[in-house]
C-alpha atoms as a PDB file:
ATOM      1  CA  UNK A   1       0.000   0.000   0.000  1.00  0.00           C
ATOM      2  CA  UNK A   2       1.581   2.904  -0.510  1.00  0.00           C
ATOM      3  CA  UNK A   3       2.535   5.563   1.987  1.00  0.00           C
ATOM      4  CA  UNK A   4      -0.049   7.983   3.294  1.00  0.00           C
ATOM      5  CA  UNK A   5       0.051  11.802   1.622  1.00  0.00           C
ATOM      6  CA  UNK A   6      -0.200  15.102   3.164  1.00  0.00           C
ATOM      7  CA  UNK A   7      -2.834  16.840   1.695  1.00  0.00           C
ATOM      8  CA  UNK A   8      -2.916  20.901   1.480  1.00  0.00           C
ATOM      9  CA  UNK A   9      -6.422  22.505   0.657  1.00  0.00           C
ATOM     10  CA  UNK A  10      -6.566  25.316  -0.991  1.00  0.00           C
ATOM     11  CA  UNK A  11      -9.640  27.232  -0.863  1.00  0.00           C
ATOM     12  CA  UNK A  12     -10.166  29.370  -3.847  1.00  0.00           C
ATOM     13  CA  UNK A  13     -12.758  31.658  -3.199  1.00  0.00           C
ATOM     14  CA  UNK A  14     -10.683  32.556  -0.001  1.00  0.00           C
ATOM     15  CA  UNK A  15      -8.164  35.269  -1.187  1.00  0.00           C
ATOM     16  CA  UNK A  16      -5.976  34.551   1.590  1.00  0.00           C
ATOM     17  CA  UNK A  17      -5.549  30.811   1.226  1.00  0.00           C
ATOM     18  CA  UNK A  18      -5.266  31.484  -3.030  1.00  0.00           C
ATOM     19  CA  UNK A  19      -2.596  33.153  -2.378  1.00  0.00           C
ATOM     20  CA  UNK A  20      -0.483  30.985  -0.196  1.00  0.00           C
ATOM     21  CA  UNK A  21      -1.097  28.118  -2.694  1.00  0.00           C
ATOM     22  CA  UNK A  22      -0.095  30.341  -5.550  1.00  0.00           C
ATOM     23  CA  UNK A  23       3.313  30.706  -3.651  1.00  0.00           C
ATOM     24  CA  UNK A  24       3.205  27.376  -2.648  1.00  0.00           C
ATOM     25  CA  UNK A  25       3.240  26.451  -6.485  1.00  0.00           C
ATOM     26  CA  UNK A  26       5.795  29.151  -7.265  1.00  0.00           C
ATOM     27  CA  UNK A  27       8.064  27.455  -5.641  1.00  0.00           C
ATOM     28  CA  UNK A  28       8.603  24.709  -8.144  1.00  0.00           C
ATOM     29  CA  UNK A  29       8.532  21.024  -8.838  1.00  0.00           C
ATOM     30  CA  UNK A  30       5.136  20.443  -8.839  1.00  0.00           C
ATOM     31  CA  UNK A  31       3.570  17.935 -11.322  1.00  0.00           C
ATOM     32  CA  UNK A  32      -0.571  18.295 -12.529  1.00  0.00           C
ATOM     33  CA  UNK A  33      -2.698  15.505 -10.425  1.00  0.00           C
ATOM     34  CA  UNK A  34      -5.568  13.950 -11.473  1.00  0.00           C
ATOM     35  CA  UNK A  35      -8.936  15.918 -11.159  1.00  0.00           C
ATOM     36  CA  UNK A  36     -10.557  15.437  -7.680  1.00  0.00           C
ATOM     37  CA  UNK A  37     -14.431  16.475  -7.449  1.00  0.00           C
ATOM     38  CA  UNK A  38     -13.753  18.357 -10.703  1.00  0.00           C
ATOM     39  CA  UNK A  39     -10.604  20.595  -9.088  1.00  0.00           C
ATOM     40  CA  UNK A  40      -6.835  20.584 -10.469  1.00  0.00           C
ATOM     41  CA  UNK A  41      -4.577  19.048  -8.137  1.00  0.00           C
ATOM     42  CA  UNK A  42      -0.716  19.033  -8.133  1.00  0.00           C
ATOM     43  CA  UNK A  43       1.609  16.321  -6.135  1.00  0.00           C
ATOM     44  CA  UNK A  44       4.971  16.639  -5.156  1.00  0.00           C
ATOM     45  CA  UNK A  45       6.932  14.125  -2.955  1.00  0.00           C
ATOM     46  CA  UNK A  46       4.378  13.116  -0.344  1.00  0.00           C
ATOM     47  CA  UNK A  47       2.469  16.577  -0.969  1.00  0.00           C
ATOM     48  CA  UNK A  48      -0.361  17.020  -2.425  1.00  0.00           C
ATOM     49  CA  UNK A  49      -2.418  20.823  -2.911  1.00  0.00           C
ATOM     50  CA  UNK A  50      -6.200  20.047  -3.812  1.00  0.00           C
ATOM     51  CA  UNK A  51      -7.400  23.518  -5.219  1.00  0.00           C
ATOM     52  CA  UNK A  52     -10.745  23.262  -3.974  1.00  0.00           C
ATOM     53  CA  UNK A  53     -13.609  25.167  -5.190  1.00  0.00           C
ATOM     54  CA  UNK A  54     -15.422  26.161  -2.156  1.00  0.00           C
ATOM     55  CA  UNK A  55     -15.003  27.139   1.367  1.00  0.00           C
ATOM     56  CA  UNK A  56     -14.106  24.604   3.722  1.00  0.00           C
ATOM     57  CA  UNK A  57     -15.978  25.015   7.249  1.00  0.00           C
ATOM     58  CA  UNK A  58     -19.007  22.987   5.942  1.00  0.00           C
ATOM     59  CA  UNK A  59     -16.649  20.929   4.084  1.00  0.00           C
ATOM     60  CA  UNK A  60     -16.352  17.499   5.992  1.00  0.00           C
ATOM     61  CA  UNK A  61     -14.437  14.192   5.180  1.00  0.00           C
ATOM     62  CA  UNK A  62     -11.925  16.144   2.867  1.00  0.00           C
ATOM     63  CA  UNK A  63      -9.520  13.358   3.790  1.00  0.00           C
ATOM     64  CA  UNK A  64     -11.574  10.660   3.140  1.00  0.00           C
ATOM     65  CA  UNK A  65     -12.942  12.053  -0.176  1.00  0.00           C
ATOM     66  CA  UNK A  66      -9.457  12.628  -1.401  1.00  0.00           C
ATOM     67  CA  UNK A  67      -8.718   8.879  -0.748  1.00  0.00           C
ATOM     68  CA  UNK A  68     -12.095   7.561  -2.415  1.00  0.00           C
ATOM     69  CA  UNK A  69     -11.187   9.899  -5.576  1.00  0.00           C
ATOM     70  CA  UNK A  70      -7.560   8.830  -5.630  1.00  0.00           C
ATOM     71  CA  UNK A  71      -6.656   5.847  -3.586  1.00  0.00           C
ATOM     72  CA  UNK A  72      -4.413   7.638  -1.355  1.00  0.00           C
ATOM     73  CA  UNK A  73      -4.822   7.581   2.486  1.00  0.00           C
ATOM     74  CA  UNK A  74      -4.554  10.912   4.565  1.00  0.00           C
ATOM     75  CA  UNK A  75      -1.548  11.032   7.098  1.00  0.00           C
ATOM     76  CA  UNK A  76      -2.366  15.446   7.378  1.00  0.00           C
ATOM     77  CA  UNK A  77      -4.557  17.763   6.418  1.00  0.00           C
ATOM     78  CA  UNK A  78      -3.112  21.671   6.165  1.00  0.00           C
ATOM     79  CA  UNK A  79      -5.649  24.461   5.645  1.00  0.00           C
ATOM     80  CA  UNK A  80      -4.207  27.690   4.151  1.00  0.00           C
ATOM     81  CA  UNK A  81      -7.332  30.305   5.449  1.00  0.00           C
ATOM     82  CA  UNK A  82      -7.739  34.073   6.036  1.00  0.00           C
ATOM     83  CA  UNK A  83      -8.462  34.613   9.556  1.00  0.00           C
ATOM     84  CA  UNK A  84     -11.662  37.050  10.940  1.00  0.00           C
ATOM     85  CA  UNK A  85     -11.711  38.814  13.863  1.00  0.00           C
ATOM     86  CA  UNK A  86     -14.263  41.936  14.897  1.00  0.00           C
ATOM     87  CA  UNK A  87     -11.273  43.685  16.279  1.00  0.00           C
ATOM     88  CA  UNK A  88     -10.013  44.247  13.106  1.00  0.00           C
ATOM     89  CA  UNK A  89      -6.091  43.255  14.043  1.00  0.00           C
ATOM     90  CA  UNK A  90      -3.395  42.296  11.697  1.00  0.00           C
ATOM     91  CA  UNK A  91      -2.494  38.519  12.588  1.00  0.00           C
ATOM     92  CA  UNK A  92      -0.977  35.425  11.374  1.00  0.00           C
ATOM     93  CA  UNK A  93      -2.207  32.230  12.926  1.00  0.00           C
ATOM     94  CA  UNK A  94      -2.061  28.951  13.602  1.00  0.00           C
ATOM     95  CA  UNK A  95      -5.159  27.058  15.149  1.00  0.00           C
ATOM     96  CA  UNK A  96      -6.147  23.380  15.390  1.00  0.00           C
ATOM     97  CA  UNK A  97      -9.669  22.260  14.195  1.00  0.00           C
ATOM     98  CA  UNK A  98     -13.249  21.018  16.728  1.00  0.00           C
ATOM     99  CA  UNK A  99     -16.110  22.098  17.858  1.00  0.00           C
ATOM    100  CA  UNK A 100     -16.334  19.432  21.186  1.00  0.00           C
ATOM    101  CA  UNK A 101     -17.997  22.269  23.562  1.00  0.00           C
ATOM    102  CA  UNK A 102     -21.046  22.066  21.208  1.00  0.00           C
ATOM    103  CA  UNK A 103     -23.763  19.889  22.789  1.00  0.00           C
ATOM    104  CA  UNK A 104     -23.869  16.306  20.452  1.00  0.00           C
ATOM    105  CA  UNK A 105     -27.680  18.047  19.355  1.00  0.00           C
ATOM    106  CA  UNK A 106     -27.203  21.234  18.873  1.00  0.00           C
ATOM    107  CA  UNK A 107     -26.523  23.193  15.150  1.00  0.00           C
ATOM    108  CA  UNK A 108     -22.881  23.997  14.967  1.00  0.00           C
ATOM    109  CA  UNK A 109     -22.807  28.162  12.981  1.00  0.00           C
ATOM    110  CA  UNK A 110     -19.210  27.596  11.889  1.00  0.00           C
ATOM    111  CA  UNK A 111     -19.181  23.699  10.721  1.00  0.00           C
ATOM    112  CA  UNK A 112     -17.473  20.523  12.032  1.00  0.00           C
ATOM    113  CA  UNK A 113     -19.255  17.806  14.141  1.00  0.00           C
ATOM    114  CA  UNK A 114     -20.985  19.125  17.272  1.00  0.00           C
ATOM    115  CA  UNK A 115     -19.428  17.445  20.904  1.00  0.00           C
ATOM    116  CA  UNK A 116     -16.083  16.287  18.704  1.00  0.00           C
ATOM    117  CA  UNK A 117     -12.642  17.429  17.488  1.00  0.00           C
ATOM    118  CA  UNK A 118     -10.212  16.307  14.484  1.00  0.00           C
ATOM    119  CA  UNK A 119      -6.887  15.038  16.104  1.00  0.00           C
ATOM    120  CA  UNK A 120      -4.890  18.153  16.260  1.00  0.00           C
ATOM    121  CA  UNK A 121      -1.961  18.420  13.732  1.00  0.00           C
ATOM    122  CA  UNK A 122       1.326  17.833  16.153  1.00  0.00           C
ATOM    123  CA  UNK A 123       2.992  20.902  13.489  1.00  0.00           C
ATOM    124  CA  UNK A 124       0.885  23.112  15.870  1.00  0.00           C
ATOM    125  CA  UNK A 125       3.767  24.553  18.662  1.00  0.00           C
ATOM    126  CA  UNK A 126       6.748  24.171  16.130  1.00  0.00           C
ATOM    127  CA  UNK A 127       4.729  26.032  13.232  1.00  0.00           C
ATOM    128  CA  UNK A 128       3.704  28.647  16.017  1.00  0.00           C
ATOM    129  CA  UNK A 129       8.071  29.272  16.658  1.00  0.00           C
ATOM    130  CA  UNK A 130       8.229  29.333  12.679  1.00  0.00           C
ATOM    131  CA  UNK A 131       6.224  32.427  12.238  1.00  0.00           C
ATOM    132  CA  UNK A 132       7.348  34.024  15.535  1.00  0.00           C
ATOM    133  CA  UNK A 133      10.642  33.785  13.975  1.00  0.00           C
ATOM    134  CA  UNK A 134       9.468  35.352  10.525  1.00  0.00           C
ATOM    135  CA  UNK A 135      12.505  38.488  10.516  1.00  0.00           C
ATOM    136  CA  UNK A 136      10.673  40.768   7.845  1.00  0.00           C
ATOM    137  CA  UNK A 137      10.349  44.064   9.132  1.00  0.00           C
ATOM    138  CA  UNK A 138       6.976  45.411   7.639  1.00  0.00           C
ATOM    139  CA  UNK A 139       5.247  42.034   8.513  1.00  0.00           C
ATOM    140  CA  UNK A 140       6.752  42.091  12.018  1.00  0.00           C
ATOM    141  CA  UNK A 141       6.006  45.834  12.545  1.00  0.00           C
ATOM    142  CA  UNK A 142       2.117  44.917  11.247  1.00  0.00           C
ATOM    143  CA  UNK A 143       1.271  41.466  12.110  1.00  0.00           C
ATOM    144  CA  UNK A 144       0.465  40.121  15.302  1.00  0.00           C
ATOM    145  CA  UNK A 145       1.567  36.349  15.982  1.00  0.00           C
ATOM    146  CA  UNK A 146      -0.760  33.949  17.597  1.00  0.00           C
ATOM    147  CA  UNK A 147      -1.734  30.556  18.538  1.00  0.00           C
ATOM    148  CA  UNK A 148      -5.812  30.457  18.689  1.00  0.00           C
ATOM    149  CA  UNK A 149      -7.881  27.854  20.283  1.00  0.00           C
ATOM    150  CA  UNK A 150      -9.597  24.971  19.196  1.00  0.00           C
ATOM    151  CA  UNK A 151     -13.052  26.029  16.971  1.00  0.00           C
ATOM    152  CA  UNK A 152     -14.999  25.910  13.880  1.00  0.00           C
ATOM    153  CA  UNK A 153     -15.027  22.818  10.958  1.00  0.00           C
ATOM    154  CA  UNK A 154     -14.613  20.719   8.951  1.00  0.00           C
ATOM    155  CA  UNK A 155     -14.596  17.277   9.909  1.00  0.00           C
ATOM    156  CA  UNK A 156     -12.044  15.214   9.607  1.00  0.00           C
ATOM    157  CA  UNK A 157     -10.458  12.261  10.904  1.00  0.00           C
ATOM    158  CA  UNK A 158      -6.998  13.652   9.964  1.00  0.00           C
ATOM    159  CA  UNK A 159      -4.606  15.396  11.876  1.00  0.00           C
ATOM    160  CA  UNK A 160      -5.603  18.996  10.914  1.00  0.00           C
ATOM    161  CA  UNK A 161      -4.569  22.707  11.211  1.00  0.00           C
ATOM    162  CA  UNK A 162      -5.365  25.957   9.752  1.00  0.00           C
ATOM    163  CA  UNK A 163      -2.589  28.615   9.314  1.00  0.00           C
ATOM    164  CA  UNK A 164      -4.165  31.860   8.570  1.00  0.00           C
ATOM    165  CA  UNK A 165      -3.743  35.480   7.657  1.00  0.00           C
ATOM    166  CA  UNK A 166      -5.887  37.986   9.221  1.00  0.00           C
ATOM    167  CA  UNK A 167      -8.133  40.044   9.999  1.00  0.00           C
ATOM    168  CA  UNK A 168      -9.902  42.055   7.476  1.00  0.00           C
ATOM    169  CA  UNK A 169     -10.018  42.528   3.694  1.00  0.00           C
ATOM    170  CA  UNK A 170      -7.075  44.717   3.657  1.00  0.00           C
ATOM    171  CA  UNK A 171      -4.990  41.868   5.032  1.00  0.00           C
ATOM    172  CA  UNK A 172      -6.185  38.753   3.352  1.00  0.00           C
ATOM    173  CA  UNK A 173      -4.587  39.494  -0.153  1.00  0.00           C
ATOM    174  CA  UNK A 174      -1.381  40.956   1.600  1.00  0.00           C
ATOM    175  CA  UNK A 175       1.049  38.548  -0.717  1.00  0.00           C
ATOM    176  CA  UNK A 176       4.010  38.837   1.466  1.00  0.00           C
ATOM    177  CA  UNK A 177       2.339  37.499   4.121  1.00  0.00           C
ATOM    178  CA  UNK A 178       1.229  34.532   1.668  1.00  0.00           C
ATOM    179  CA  UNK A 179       4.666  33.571   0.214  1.00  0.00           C
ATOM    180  CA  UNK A 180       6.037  33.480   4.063  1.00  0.00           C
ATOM    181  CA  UNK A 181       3.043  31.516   5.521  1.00  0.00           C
ATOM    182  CA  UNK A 182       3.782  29.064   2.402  1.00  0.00           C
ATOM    183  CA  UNK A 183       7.610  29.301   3.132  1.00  0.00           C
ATOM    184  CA  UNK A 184       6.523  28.175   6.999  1.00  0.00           C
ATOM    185  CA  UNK A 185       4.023  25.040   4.780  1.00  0.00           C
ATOM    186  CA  UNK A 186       7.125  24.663   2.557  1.00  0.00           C
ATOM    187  CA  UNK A 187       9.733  23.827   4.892  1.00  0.00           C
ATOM    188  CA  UNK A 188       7.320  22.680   7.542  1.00  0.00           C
ATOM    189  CA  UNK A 189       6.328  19.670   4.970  1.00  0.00           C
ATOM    190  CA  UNK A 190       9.882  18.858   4.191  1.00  0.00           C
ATOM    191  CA  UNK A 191      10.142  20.330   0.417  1.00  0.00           C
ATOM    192  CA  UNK A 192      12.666  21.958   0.914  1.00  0.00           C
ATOM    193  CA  UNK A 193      14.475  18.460   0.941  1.00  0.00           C
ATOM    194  CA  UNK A 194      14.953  18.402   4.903  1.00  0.00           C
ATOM    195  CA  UNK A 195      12.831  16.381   7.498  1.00  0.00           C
ATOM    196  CA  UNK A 196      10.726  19.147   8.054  1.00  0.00           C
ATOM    197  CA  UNK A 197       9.303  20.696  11.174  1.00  0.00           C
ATOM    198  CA  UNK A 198       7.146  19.515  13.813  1.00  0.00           C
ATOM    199  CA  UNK A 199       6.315  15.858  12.700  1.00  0.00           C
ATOM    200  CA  UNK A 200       5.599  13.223  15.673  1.00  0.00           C
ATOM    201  CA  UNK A 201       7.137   9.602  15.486  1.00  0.00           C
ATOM    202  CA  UNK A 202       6.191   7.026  17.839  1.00  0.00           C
ATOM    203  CA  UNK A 203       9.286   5.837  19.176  1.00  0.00           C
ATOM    204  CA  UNK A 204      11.664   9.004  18.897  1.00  0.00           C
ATOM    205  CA  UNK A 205       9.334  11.218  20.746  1.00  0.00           C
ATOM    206  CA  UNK A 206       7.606   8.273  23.248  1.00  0.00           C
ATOM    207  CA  UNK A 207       7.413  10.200  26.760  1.00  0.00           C
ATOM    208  CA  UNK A 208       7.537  13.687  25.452  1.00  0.00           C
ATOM    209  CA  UNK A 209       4.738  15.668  26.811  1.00  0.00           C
ATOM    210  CA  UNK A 210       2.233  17.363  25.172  1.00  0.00           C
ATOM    211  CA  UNK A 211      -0.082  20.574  26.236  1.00  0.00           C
ATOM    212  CA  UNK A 212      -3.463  20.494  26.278  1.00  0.00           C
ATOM    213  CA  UNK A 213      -4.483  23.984  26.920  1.00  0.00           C
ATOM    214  CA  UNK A 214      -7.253  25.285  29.284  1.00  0.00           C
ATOM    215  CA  UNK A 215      -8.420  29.033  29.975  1.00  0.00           C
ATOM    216  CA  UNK A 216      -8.401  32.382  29.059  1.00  0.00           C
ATOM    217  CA  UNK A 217      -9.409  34.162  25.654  1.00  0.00           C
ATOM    218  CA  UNK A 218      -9.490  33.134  22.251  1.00  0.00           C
ATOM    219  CA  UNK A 219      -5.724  33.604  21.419  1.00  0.00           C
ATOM    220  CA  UNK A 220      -4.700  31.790  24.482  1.00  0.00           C
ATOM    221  CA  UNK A 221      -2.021  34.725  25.000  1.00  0.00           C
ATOM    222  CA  UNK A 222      -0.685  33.053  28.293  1.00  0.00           C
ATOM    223  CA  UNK A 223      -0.289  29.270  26.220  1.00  0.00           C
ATOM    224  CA  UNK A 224       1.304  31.749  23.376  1.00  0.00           C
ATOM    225  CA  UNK A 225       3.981  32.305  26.211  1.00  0.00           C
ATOM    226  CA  UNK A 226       4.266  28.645  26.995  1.00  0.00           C
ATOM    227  CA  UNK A 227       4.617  27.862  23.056  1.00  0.00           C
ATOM    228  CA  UNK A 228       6.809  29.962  22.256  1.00  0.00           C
ATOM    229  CA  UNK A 229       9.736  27.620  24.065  1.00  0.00           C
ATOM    230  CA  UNK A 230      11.224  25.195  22.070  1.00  0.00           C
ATOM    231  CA  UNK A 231      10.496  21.737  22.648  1.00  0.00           C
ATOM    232  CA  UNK A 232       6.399  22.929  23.324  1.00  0.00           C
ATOM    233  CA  UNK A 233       4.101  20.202  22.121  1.00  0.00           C
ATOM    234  CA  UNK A 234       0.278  21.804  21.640  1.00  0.00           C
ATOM    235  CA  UNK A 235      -2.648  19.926  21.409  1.00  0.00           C
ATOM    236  CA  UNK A 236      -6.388  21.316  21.395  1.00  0.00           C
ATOM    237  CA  UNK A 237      -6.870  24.355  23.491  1.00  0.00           C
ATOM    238  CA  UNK A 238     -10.018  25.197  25.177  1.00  0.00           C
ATOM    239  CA  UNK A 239     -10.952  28.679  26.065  1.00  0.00           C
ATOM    240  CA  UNK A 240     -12.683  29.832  28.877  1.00  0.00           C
ATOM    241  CA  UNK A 241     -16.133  29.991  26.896  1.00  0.00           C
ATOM    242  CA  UNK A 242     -15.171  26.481  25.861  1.00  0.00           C
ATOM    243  CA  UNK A 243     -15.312  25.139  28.889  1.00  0.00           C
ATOM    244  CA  UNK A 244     -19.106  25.996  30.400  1.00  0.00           C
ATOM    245  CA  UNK A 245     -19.783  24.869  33.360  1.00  0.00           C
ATOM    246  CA  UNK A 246     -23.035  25.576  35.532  1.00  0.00           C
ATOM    247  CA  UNK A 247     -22.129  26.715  39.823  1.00  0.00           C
ATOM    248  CA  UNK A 248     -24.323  24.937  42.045  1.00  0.00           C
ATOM    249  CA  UNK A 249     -27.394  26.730  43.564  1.00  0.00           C
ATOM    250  CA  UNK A 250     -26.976  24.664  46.743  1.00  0.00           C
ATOM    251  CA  UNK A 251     -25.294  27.532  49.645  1.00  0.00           C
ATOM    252  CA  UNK A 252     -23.324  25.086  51.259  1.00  0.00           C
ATOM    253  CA  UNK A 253     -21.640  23.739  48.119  1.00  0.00           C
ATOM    254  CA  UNK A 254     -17.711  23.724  48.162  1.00  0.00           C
ATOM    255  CA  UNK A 255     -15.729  23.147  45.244  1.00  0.00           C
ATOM    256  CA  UNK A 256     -13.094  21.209  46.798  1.00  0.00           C
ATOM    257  CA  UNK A 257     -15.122  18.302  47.982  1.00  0.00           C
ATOM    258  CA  UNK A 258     -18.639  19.138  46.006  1.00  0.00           C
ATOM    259  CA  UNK A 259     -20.416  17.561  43.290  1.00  0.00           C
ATOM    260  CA  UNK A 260     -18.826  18.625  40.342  1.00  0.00           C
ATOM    261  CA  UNK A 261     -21.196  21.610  38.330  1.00  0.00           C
ATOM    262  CA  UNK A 262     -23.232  20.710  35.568  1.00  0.00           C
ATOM    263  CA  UNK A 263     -22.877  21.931  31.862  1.00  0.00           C
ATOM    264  CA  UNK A 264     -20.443  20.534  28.420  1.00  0.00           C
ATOM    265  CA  UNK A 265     -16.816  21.702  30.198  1.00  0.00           C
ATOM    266  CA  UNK A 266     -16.487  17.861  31.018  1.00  0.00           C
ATOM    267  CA  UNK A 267     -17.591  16.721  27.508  1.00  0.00           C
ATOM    268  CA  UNK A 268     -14.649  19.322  26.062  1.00  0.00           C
ATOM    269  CA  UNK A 269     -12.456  18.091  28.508  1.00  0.00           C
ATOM    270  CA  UNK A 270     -12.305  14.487  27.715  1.00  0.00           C
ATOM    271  CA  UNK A 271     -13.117  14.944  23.715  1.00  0.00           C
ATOM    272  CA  UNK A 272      -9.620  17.273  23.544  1.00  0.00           C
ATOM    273  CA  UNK A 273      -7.971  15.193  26.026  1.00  0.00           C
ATOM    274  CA  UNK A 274      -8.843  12.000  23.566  1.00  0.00           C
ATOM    275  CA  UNK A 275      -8.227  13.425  20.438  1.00  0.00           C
ATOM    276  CA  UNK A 276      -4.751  15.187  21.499  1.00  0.00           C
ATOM    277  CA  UNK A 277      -3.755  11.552  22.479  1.00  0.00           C
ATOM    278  CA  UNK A 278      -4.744  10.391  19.551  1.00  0.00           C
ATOM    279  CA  UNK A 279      -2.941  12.630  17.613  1.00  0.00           C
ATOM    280  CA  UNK A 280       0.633  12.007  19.890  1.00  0.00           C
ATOM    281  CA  UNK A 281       0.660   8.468  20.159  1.00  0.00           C
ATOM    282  CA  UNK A 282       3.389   7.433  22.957  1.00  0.00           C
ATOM    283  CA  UNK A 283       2.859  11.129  24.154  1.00  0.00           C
ATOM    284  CA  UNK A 284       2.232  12.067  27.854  1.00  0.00           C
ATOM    285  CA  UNK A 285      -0.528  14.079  27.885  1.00  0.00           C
ATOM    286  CA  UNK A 286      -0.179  17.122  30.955  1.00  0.00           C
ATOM    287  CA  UNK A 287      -2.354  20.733  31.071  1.00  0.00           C
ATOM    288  CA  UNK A 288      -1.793  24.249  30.997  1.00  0.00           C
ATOM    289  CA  UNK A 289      -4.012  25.556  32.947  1.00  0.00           C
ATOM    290  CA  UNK A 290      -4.691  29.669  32.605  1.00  0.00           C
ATOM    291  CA  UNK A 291      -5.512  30.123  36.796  1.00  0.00           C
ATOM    292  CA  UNK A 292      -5.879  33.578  36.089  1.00  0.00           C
ATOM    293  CA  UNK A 293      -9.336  33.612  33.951  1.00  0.00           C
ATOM    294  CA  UNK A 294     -11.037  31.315  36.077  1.00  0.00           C
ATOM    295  CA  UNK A 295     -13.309  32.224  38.712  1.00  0.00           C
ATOM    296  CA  UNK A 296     -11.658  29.943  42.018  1.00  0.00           C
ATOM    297  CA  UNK A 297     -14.448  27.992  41.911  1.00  0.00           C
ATOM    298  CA  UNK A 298     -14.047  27.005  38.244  1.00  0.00           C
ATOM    299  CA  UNK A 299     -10.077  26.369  38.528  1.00  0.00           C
ATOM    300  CA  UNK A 300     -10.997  24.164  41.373  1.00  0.00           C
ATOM    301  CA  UNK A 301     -13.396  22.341  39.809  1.00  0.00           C
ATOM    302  CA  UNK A 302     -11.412  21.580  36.483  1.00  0.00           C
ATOM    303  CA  UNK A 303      -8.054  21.043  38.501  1.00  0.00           C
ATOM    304  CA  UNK A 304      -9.854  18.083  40.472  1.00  0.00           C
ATOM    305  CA  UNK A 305     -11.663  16.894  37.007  1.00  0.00           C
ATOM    306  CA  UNK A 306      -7.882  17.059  35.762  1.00  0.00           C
ATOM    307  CA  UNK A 307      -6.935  14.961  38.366  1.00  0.00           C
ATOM    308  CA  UNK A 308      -9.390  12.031  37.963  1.00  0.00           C
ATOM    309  CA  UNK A 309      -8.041  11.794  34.295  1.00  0.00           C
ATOM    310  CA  UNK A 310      -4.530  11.478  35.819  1.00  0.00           C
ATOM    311  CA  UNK A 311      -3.707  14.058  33.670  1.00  0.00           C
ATOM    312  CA  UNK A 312      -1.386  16.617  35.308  1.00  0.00           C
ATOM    313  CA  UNK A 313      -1.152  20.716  35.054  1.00  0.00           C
ATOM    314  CA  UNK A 314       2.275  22.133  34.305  1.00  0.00           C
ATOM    315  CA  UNK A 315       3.573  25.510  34.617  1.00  0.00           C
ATOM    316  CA  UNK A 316       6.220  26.504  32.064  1.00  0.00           C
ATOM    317  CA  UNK A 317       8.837  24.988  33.256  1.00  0.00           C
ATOM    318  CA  UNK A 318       7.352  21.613  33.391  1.00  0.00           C
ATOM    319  CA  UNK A 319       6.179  21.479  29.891  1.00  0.00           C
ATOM    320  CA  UNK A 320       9.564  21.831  28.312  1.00  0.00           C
ATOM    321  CA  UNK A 321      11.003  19.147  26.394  1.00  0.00           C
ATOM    322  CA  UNK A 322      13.634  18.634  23.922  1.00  0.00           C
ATOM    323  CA  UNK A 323      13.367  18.753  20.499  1.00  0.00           C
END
């Protein structure tokens, strides 16, 4: 059988991700692939860019359509994206891919599969170093650099992550931005000719631990800090309005000894606890846990949730591995 591809998507109505595919494909050696649902594809090594026609939130099973259409299986899905934000700041990103603080019933706004998450791509924390280490001036001076947490579609069974330019229209088409996001997919893939950058193998990286982060805002600024050390595994990350959870009415409840409160912060727990393994196989899985945007009542709870998973919370200097 032969080896499993990694498998870039290309959205082309999105500006943002045209862009870094058109760099992507600037940079040579490409060959023309056989049509897949009607769109040109182009392989290269164990790469393959599927120049989809549509957006991709709504867009589940990519990976498992690609291997009906060509008989390849999946190892990684990479989504070049813009990136939207009502604040309106510049930003490159990197985020992994779930929706597993949805109730299993409810409608999902921004796709994906309500109550689950996509394994996260293990690239995640050595992709986030690769664009904090981006030394052009004007993109440095504009952009902001960020990890975000764990939301929105597709589906997939795949390792996933999107890597984004945003926030507005003025950004999306900004092409330097595009040629050094597809520099960071370049490299990061190994088509450059190296082994490239933040792939996970069983047996070399058994025991290393890997961060599943808990708490604060959307761009998990605190986690950013942890991340940015070399040798940071990341996993899903769960903000604060990820993780709902429902304070007894009962006066006399404490949250040390209590019944744990009510609502889906459990059901996120577990589903990016699960997946994260699943994506690090051999890993040991520990927590970062953001104390500061929890209410004490809410860090207790999850810290003795955390502890009934045997999974334990790190500061900094206890996430740190070698790479």
């Amino acid at each position: 059988m032969p080896e499993p591809v990694k498998l870039v998507v290309v959205s082309t109505p999105d500006i943002a991700s045209l862009n870094q595919g058109k760099a992507l494909l600037a940079k040579g050696g490409w060959m023309s692939g056989p049509a897949v649902e009607g769109d040109e594809t182009w392989s290269q090594s164990d790469v393959r860019i599927w120049w989809f026609h549509d957006r991709l939130l709504n867009q589940d099973n990519l990976d498992s359509r690609w291997q009906e259409c060509t008989g390849e299986q999946v190892a990684e899905v990479i989504f070049p994206s813009r990136h939207v934000a009502a604040s309106g700041q510049p930003s490159l990103t990197v985020h992994p891919i779930g929706v597993m603080y949805h109730g299993v019933d409810e409608e999902v706004p921004f796709g994906g599969k309500p109550g689950r998450a996509p394994p996260p791509n293990t690239r995640l924390g050595p992709w986030f170093r690769e664009l904090l280490a981006i030394d052009v001036q004007n993109i440095r001076d504009t952009f902001e650099i960020s990890l975000e947490v764990t939301h929105h579609g597709p589906w997939l069974n795949a390792p996933s992550l999107f890597i984004e330019i945003g926030s507005t229209p003025n950004e999306w088409p900004d092409e330097t931005a595009a040629e050094l996001l597809a520099d960071v997919i370049w490299r990061g893939l190994g088509l450059d000719g190296d082994t490239g950058i933040g792939g996970w193998d069983e047996e070399t990286n058994r025991g290393e631990k890997v961060v599943v982060g808990l708490g604060g805002g959307h761009y998990a600024m605190r986690l950013c800090s942890v991340a940015a050390n070399a040798g940071i595994w990341i996993g899903h990350m769960l903000a604060n309005y990820g993780l709902v959870m429902d304070k007894p009415e009962d006066e006399d409840w404490e949250a040390t000894s209590g019944e744990l409160p009510d609502g889906l912060w459990r059901q996120a727990i577990d589903e990016a606890v699960d997946s994260t393994r699943r994506a690090f196989p051999g890993g040991e899985i520990w927590a970062y846990l953001d104390r500061k945007s929890f209410k004490g009542w809410q860090r207790q709870s999850i810290m003795r949730y955390m502890q009934e998973l045997a999974i334990p919370i790190g500061r900094t200097r206890d996430l740190i591995c070698a790479e």
